[in-house]
PDB file of N, CA and C in Angstrom:
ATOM      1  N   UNK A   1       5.314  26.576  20.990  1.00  0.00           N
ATOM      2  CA  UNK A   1       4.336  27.654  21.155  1.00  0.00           C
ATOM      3  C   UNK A   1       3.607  27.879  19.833  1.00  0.00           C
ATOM      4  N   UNK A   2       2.381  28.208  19.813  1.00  0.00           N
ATOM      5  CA  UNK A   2       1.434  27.938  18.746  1.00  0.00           C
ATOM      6  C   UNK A   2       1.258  29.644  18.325  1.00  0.00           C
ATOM      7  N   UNK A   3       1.485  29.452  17.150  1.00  0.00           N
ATOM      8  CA  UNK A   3       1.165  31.091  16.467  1.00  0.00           C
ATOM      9  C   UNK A   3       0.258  31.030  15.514  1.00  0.00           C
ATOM     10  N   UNK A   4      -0.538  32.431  15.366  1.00  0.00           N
ATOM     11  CA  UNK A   4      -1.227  32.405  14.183  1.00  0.00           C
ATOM     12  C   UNK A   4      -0.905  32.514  12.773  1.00  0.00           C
ATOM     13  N   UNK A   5       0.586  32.276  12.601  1.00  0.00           N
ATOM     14  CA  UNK A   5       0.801  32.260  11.596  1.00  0.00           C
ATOM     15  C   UNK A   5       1.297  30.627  11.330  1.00  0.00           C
ATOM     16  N   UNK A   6       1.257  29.842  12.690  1.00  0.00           N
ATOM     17  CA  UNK A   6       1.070  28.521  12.373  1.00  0.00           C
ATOM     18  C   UNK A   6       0.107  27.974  12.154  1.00  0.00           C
ATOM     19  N   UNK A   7      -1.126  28.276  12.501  1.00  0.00           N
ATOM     20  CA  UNK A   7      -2.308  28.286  12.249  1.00  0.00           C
ATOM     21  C   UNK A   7      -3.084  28.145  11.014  1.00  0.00           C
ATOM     22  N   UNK A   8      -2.464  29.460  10.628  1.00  0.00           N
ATOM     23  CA  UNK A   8      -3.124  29.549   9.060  1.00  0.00           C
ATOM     24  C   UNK A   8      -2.174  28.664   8.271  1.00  0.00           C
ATOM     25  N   UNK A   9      -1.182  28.170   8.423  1.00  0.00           N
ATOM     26  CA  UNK A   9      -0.522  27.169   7.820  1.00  0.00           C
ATOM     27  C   UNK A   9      -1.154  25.997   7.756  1.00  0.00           C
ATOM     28  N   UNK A  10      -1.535  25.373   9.090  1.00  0.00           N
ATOM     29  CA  UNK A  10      -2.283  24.495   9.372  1.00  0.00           C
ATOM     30  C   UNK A  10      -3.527  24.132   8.149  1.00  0.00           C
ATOM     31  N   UNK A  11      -4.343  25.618   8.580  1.00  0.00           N
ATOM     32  CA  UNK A  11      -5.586  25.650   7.924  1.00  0.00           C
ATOM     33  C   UNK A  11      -5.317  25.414   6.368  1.00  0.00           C
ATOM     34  N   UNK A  12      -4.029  26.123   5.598  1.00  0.00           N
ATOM     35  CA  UNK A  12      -4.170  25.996   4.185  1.00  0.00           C
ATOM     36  C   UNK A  12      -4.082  25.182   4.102  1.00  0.00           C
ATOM     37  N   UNK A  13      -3.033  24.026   4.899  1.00  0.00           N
ATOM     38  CA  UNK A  13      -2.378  22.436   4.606  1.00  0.00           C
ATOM     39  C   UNK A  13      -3.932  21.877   4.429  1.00  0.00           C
ATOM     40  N   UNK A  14      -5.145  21.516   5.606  1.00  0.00           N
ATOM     41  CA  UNK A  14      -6.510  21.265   5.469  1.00  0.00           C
ATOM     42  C   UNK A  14      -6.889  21.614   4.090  1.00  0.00           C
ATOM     43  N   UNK A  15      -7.128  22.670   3.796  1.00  0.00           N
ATOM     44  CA  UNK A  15      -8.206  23.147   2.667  1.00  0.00           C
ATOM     45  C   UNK A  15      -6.742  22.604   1.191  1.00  0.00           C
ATOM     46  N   UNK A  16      -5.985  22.267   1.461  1.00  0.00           N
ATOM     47  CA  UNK A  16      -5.045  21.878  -0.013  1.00  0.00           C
ATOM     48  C   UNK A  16      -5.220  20.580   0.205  1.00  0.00           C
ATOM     49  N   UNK A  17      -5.714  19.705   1.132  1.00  0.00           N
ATOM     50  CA  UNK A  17      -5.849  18.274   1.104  1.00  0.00           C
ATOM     51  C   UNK A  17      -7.125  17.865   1.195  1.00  0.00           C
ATOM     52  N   UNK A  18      -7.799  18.645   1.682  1.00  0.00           N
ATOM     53  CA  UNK A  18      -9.354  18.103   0.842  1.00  0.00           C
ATOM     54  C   UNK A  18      -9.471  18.503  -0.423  1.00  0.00           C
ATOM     55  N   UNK A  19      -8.938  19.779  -1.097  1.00  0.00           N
ATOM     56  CA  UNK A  19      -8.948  19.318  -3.056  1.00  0.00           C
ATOM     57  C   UNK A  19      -8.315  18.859  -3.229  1.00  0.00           C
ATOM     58  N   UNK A  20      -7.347  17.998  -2.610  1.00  0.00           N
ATOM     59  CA  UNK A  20      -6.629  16.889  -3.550  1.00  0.00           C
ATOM     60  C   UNK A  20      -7.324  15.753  -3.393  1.00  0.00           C
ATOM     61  N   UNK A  21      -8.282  15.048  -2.291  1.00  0.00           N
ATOM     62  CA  UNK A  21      -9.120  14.396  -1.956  1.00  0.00           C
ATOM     63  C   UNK A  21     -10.348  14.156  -2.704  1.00  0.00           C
ATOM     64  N   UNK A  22     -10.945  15.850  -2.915  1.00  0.00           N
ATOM     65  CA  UNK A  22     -12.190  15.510  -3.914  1.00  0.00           C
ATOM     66  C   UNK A  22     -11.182  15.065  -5.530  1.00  0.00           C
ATOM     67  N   UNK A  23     -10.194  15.661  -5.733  1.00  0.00           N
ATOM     68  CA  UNK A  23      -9.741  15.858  -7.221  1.00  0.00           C
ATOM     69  C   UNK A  23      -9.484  13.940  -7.435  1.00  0.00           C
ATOM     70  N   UNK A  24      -9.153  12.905  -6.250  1.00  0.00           N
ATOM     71  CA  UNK A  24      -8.665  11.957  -6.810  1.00  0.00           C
ATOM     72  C   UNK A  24     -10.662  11.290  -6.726  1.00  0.00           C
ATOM     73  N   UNK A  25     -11.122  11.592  -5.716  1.00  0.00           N
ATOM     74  CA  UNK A  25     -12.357  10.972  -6.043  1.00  0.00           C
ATOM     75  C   UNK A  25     -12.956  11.142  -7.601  1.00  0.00           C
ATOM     76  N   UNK A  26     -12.862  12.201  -7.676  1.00  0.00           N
ATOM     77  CA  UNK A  26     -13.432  12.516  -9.463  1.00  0.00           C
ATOM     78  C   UNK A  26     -12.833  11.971 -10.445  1.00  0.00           C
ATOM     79  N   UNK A  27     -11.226  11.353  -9.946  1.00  0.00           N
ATOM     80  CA  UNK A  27     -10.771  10.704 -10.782  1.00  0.00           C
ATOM     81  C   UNK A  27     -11.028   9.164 -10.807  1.00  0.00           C
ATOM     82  N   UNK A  28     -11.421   8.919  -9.589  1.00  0.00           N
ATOM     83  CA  UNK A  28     -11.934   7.669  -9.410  1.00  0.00           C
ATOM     84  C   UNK A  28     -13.324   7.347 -10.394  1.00  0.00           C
ATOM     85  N   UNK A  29     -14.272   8.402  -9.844  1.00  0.00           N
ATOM     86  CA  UNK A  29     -15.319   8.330 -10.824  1.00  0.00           C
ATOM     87  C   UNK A  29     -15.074   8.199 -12.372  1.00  0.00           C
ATOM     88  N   UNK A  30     -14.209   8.964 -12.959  1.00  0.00           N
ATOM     89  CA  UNK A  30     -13.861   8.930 -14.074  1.00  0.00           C
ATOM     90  C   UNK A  30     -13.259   7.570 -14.437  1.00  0.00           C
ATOM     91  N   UNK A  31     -12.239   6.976 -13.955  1.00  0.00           N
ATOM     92  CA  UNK A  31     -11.618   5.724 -14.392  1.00  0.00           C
ATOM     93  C   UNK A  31     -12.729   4.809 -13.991  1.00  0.00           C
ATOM     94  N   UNK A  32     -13.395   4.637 -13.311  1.00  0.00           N
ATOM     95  CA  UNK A  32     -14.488   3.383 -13.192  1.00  0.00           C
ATOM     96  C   UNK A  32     -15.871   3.778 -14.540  1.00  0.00           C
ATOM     97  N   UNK A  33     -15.827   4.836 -14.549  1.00  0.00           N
ATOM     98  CA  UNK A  33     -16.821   4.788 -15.770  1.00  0.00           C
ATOM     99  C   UNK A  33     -16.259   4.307 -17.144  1.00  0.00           C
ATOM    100  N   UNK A  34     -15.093   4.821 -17.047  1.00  0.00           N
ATOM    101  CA  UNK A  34     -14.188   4.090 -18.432  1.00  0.00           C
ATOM    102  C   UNK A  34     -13.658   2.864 -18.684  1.00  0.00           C
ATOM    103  N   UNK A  35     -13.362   2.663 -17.275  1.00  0.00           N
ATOM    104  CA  UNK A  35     -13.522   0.847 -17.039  1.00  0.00           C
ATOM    105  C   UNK A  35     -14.945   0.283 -17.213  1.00  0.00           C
ATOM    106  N   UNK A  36     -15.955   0.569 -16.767  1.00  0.00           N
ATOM    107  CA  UNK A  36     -16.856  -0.119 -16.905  1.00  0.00           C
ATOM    108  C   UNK A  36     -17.294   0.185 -18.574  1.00  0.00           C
ATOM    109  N   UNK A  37     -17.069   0.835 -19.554  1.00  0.00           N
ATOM    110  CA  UNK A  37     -17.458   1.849 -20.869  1.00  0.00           C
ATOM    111  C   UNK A  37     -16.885   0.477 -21.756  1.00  0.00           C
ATOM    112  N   UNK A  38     -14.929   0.152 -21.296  1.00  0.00           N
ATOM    113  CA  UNK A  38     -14.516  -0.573 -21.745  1.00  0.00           C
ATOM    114  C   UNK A  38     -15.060  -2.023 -21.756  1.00  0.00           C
ATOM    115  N   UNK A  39     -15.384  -2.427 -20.615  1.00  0.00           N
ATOM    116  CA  UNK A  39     -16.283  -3.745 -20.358  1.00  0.00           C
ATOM    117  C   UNK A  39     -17.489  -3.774 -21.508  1.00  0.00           C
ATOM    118  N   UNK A  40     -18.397  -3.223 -21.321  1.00  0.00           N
ATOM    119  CA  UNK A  40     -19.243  -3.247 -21.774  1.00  0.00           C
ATOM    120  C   UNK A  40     -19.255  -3.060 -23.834  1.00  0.00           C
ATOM    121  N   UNK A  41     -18.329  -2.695 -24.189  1.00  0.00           N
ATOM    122  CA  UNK A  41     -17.769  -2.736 -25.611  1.00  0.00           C
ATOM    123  C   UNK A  41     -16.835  -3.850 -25.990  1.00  0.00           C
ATOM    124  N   UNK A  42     -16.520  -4.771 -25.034  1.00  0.00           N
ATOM    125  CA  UNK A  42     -15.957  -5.815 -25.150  1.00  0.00           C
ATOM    126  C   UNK A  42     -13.927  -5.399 -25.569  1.00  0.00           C
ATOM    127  N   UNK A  43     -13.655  -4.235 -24.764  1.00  0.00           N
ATOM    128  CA  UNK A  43     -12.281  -3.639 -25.027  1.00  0.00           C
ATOM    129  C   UNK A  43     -11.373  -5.376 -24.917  1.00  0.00           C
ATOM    130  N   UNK A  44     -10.297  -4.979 -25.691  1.00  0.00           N
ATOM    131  CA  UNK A  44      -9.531  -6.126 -25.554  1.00  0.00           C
ATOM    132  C   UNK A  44      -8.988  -6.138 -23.981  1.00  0.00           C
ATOM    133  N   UNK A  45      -8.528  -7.529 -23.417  1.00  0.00           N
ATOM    134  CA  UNK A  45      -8.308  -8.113 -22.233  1.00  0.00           C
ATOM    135  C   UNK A  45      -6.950  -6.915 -21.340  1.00  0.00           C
ATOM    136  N   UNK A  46      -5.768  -7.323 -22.127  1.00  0.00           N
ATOM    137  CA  UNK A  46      -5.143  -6.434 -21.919  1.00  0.00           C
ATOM    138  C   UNK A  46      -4.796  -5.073 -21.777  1.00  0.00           C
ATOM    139  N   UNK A  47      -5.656  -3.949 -22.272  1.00  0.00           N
ATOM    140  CA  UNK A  47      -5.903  -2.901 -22.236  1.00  0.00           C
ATOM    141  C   UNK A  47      -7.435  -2.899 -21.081  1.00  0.00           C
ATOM    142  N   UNK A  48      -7.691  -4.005 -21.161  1.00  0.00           N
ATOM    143  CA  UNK A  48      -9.047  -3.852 -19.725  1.00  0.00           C
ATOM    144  C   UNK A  48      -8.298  -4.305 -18.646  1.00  0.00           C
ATOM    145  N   UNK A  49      -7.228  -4.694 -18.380  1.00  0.00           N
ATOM    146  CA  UNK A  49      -6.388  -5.365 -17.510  1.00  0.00           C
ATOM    147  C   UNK A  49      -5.583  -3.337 -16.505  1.00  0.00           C
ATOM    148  N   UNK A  50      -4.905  -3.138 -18.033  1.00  0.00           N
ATOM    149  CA  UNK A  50      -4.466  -1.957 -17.721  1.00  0.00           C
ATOM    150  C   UNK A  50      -5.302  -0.739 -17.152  1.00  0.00           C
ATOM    151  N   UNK A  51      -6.493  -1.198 -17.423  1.00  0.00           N
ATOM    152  CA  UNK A  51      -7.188   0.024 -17.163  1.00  0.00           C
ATOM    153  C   UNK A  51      -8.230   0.158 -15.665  1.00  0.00           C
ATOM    154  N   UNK A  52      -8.075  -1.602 -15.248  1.00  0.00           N
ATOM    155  CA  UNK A  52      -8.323  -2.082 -14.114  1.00  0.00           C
ATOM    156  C   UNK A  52      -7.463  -1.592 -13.052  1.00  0.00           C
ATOM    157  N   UNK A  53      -6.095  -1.827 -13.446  1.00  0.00           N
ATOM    158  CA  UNK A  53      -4.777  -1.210 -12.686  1.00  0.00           C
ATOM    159  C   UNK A  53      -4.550   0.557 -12.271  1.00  0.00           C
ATOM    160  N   UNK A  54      -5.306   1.245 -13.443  1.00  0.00           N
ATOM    161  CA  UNK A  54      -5.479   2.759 -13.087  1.00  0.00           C
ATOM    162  C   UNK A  54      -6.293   2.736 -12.506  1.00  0.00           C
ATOM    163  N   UNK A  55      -7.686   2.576 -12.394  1.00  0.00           N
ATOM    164  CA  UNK A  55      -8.837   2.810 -11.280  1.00  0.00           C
ATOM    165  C   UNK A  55      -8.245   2.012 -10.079  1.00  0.00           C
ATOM    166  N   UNK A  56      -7.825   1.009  -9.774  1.00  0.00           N
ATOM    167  CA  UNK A  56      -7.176   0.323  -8.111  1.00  0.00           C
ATOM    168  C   UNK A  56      -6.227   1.347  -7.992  1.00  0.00           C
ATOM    169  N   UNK A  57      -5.200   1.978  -8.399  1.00  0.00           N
ATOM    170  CA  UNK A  57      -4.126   2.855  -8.105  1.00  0.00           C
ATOM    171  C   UNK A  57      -4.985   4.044  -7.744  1.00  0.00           C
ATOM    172  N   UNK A  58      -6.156   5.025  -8.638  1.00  0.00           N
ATOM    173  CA  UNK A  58      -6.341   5.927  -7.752  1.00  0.00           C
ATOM    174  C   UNK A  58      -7.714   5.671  -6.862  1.00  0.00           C
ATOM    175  N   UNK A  59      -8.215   4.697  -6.565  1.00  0.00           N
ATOM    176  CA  UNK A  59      -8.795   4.283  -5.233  1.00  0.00           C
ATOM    177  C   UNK A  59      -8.140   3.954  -4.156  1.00  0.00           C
ATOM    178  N   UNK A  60      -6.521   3.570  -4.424  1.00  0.00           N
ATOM    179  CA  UNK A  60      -5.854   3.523  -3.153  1.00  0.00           C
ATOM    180  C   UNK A  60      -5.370   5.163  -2.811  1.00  0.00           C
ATOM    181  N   UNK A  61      -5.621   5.797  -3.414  1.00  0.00           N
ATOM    182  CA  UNK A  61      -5.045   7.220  -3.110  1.00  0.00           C
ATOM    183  C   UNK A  61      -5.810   7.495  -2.253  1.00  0.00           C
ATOM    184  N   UNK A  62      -7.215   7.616  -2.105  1.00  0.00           N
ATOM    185  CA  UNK A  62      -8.490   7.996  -1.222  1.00  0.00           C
ATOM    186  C   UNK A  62      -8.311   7.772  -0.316  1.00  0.00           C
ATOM    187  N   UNK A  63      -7.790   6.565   0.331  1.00  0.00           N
ATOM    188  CA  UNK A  63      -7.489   6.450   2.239  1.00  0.00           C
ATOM    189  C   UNK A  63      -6.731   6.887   2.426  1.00  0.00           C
ATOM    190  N   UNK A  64      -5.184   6.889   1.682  1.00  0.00           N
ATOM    191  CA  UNK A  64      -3.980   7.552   1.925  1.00  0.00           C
ATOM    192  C   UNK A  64      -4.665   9.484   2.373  1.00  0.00           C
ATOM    193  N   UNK A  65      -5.613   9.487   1.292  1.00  0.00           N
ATOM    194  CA  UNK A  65      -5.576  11.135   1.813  1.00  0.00           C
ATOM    195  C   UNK A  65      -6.309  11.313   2.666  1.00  0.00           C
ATOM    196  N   UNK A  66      -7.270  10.363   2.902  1.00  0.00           N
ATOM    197  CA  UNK A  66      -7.948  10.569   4.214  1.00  0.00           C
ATOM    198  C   UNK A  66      -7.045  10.364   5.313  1.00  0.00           C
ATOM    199  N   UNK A  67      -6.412   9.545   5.489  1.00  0.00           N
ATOM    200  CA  UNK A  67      -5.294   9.597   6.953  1.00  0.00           C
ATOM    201  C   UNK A  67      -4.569  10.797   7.052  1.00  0.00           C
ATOM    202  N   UNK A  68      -4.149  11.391   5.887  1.00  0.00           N
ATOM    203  CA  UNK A  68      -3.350  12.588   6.216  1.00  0.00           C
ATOM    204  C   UNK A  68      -4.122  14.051   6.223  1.00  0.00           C
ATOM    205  N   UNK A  69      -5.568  13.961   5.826  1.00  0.00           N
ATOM    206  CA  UNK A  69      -6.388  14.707   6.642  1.00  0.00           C
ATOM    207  C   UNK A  69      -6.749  14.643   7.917  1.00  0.00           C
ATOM    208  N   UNK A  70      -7.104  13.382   7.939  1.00  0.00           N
ATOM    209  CA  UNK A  70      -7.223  13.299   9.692  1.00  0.00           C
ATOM    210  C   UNK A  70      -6.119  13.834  10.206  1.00  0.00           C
ATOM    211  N   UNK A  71      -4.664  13.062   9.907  1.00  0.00           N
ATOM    212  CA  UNK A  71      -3.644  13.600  10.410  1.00  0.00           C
ATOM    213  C   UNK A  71      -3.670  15.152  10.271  1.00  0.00           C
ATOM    214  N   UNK A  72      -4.085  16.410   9.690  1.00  0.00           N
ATOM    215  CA  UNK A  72      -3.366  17.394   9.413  1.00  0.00           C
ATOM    216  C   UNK A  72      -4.757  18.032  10.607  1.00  0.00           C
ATOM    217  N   UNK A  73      -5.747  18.092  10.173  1.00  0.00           N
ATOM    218  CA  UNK A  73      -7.466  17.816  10.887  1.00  0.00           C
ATOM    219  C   UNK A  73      -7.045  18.232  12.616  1.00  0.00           C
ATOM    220  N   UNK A  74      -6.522  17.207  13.471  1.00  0.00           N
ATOM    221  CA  UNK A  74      -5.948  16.799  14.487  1.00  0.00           C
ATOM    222  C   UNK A  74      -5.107  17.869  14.879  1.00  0.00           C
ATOM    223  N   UNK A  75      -4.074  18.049  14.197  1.00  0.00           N
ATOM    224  CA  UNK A  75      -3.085  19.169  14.059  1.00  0.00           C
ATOM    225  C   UNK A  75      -3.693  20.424  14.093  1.00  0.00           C
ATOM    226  N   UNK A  76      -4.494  20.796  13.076  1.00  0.00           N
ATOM    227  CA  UNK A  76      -4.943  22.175  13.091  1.00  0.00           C
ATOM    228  C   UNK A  76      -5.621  22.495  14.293  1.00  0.00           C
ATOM    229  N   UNK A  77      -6.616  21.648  15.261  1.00  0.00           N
ATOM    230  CA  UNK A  77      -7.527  21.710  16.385  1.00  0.00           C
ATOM    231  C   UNK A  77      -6.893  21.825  17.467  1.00  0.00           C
ATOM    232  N   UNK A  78      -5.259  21.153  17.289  1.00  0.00           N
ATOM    233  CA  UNK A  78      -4.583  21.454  18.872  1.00  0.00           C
ATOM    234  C   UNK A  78      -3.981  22.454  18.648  1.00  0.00           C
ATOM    235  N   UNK A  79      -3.622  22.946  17.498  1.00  0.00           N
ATOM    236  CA  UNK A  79      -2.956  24.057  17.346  1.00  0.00           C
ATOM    237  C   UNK A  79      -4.246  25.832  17.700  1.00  0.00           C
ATOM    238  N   UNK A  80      -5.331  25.363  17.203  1.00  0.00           N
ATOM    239  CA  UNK A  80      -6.192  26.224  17.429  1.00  0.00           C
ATOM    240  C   UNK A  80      -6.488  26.234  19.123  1.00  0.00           C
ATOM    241  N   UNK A  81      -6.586  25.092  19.756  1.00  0.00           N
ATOM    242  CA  UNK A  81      -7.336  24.689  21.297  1.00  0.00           C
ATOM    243  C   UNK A  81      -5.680  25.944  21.718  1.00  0.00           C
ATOM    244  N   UNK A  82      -4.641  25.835  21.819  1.00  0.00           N
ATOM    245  CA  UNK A  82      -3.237  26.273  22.047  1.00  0.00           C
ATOM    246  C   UNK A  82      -4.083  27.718  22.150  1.00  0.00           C
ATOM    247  N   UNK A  83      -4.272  28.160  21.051  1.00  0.00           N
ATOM    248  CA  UNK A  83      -4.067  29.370  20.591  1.00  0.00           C
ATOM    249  C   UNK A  83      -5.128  30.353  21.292  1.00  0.00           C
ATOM    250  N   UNK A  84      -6.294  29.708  21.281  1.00  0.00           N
ATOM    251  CA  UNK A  84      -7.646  29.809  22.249  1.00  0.00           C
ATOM    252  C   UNK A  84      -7.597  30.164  23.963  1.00  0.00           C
ATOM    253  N   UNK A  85      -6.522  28.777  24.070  1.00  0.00           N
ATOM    254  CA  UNK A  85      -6.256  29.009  25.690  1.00  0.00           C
ATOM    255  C   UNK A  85      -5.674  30.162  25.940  1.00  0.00           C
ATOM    256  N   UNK A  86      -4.788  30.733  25.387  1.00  0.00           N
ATOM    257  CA  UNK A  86      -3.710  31.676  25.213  1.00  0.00           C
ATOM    258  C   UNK A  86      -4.402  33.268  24.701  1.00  0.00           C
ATOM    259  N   UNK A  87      -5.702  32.890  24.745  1.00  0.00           N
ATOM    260  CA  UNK A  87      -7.126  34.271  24.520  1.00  0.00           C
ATOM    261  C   UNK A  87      -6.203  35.025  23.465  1.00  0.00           C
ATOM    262  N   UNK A  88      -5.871  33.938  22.323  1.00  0.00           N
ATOM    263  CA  UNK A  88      -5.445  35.123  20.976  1.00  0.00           C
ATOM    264  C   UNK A  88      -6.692  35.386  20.098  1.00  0.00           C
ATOM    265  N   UNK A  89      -6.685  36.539  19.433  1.00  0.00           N
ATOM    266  CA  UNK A  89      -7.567  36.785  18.363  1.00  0.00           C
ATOM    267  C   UNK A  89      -7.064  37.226  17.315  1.00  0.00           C
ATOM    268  N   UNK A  90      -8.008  37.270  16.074  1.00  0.00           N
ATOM    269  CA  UNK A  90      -7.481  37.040  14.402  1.00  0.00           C
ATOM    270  C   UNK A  90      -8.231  36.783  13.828  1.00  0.00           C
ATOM    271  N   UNK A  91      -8.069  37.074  12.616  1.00  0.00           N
ATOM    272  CA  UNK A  91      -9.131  36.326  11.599  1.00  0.00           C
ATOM    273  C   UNK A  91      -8.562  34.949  11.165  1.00  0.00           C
ATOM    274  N   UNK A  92      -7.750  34.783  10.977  1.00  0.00           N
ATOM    275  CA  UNK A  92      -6.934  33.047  11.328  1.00  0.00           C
ATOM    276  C   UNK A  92      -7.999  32.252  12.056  1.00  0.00           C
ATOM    277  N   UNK A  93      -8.179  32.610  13.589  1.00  0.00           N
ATOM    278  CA  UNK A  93      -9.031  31.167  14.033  1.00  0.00           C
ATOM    279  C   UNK A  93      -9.935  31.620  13.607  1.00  0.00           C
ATOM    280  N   UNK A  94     -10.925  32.007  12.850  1.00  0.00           N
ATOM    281  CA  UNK A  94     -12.327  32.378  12.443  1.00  0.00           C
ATOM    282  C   UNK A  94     -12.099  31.651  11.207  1.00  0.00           C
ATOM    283  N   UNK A  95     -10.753  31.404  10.325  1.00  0.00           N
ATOM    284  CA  UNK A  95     -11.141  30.617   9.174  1.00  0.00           C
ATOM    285  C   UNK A  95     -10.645  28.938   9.511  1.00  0.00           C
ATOM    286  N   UNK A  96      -9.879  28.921  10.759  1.00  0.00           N
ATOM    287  CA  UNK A  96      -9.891  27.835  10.804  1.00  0.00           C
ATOM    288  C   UNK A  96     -10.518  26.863  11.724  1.00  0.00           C
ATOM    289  N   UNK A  97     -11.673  27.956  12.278  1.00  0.00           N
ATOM    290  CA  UNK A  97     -12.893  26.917  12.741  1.00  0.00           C
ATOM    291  C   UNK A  97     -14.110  26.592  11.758  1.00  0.00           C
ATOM    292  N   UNK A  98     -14.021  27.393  10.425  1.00  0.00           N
ATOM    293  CA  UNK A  98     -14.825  26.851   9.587  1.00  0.00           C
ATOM    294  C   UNK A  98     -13.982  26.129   8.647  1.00  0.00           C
ATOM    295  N   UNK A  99     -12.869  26.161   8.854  1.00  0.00           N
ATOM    296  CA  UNK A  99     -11.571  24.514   7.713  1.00  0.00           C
ATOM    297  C   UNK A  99     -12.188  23.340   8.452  1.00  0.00           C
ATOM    298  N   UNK A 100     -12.141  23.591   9.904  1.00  0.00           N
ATOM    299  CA  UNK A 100     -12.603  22.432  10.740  1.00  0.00           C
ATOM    300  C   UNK A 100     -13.646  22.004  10.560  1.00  0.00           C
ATOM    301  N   UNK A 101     -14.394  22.919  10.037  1.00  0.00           N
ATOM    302  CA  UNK A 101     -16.203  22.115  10.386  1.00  0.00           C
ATOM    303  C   UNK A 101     -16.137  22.008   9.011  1.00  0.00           C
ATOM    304  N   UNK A 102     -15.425  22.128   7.633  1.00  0.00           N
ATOM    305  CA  UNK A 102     -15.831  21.520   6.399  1.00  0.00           C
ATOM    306  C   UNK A 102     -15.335  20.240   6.380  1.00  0.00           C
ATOM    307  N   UNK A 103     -13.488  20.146   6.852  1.00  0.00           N
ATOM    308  CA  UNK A 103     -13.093  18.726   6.835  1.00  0.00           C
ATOM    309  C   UNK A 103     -14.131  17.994   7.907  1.00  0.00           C
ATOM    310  N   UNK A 104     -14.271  18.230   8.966  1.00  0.00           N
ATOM    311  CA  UNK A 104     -14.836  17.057   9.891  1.00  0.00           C
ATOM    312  C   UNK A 104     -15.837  16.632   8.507  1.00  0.00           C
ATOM    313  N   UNK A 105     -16.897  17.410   8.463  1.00  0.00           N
ATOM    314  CA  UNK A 105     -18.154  17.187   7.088  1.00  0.00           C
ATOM    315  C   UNK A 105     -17.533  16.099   5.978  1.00  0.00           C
ATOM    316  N   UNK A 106     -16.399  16.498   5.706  1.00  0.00           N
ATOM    317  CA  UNK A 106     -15.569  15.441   4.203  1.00  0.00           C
ATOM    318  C   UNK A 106     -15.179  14.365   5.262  1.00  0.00           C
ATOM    319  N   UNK A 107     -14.348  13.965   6.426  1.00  0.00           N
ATOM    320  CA  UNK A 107     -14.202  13.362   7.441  1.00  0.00           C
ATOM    321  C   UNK A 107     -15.078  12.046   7.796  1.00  0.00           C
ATOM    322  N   UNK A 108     -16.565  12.725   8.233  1.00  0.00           N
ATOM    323  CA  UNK A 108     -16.626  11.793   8.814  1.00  0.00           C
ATOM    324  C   UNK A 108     -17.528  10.553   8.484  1.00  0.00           C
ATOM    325  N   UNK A 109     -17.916  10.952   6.763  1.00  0.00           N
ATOM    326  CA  UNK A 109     -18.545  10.081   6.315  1.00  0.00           C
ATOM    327  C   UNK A 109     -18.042   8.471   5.857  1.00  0.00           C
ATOM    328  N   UNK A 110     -16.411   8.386   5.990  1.00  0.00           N
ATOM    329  CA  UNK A 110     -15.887   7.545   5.714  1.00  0.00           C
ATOM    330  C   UNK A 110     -15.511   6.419   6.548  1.00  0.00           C
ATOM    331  N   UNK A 111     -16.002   7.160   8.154  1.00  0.00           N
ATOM    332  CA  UNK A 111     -16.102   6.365   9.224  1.00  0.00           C
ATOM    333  C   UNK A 111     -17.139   5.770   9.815  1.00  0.00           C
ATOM    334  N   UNK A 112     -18.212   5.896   8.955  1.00  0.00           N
ATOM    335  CA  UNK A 112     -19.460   5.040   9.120  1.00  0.00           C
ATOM    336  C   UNK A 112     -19.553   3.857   8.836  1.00  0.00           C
TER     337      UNK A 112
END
């Protein structure tokens, strides 16, 4: 049985995994500019080797968190559809039909 205090659980889990989502993208940005900074100064091999290995490590983070947005995404919508059928009200589903419409927005550009 779906409560609104599962709900808003739901919703924080959403809104704590899209900033961890933007936070590794920015880190992505960051290590590819420093990789490419290093390239271009002719950094020694081995320390451009290592630093190749940090930007692939947090670019693999980015799908990982996208699946477990989708995954959490999914979760929050049946838990809300539950809660809907069941004619509850709250300020809960009012924030977590706009969690929904920011993740879908972060969502669904990665499926193009």
């Amino acid at each position: 049985m779906a409560t609104l205090r599962n709900l808003k659980i739901k919703t924080s889990t959403c809104k704590r995994i899209v900033k961890e989502l933007r936070s590794y993208e920015k880190e992505v940005e960051k290590e590819a500019a420093k990789t490419a900074n290093m390239k271009e100064n002719g950094a020694d091999p081995y320390d451009l080797k290592q630093q190749e290995n940090v930007l692939a490590e947090s670019r693999m983070m980015v799908p990982d968190c996208h699946k477990r947005l989708e995954t959490a995404l999914a979760d929050l919508k049946a838990t809300l559809a539950e809660l809907k059928e069941a004619n509850e009200q709250g300020a809960e589903i009012g924030e977590a039909e706009s969690t929904i419409t920011e993740v879908e927005a972060v969502v669904k550009p990665t499926e193009e």
